[in-house]
C-alpha atoms as a PDB file:
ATOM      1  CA  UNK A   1       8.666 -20.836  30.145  1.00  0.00           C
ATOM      2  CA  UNK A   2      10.580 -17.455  29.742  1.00  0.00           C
ATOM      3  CA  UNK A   3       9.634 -17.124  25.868  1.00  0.00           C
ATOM      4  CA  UNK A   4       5.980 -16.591  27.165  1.00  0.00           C
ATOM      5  CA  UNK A   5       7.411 -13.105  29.221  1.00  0.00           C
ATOM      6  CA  UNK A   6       6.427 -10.067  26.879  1.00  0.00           C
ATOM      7  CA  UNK A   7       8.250  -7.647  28.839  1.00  0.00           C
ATOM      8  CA  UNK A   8      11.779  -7.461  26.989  1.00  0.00           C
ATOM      9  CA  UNK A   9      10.536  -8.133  23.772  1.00  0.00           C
ATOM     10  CA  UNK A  10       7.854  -5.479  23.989  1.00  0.00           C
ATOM     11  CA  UNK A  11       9.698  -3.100  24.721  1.00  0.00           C
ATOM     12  CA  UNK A  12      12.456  -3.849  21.728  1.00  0.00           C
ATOM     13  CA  UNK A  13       9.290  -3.745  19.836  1.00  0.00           C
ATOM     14  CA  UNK A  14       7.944  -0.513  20.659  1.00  0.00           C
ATOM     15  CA  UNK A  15      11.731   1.027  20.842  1.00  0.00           C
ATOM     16  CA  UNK A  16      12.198  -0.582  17.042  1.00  0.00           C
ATOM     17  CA  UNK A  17       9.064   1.150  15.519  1.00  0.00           C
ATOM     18  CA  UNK A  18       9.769   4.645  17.207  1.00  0.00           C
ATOM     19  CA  UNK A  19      13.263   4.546  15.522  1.00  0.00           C
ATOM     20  CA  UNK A  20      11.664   3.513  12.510  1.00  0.00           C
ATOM     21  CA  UNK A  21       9.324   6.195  12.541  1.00  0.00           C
ATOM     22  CA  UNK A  22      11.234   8.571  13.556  1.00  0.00           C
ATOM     23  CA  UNK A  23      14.446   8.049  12.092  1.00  0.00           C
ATOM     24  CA  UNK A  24      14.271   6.415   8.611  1.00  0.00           C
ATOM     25  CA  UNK A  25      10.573   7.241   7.307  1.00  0.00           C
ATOM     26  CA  UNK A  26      11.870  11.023   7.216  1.00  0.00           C
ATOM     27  CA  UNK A  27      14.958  10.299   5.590  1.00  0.00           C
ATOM     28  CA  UNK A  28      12.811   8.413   3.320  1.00  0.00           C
ATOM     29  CA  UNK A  29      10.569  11.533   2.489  1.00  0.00           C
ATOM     30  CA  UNK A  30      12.694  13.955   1.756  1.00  0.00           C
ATOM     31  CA  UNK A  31      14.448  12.472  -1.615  1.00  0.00           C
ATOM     32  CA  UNK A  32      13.497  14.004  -4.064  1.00  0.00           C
ATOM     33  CA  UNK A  33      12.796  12.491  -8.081  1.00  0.00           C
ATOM     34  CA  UNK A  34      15.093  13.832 -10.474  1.00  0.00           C
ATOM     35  CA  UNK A  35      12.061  13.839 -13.373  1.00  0.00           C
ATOM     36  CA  UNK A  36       9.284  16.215 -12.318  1.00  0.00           C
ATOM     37  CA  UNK A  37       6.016  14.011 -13.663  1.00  0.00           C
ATOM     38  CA  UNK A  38       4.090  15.463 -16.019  1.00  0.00           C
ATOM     39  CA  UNK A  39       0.406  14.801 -17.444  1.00  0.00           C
ATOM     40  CA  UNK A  40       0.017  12.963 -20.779  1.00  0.00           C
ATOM     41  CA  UNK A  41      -2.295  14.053 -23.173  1.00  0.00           C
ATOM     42  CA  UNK A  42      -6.328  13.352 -22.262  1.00  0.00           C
ATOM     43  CA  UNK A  43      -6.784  12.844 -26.515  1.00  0.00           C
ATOM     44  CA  UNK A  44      -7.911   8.990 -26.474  1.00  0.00           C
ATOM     45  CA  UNK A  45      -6.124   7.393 -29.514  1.00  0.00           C
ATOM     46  CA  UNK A  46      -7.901   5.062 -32.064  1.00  0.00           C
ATOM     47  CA  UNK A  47      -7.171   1.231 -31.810  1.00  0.00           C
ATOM     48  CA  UNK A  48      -7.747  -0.764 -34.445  1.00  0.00           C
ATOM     49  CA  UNK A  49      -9.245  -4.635 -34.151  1.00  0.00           C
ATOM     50  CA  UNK A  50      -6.351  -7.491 -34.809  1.00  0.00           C
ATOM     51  CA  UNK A  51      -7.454  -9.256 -37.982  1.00  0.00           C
ATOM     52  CA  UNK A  52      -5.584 -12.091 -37.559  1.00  0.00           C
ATOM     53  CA  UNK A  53      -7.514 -15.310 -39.060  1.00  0.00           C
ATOM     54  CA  UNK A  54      -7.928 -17.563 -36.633  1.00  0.00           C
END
């Protein structure tokens, strides 16, 4: 049964990932976000209870 032979598809397999990991996670990493993030405020605001009747 020649779907039970590992040896081509292996190999497409490893070839695929080292492209992948070569080639597009790089390409990936460098963009860079147009809006530098920037902390929000640690002061904890005061919530009030819903008094809806029920």
């Amino acid at each position: 049964m020649p779907q039970l032979n590992p040896a081509p598809w292996f190999a497409i397999l490893v070839f695929s990932w080292l492209i992948f990991l070569t080639v597009v996670v790089p390409k990936v990493l460098n963009h860079s976000f147009p809006n530098e993030l920037t902390p929000q405020s640690t002061q904890i605001t005061k919530t009030d209870p819903w008094t809806w009747p029920w």
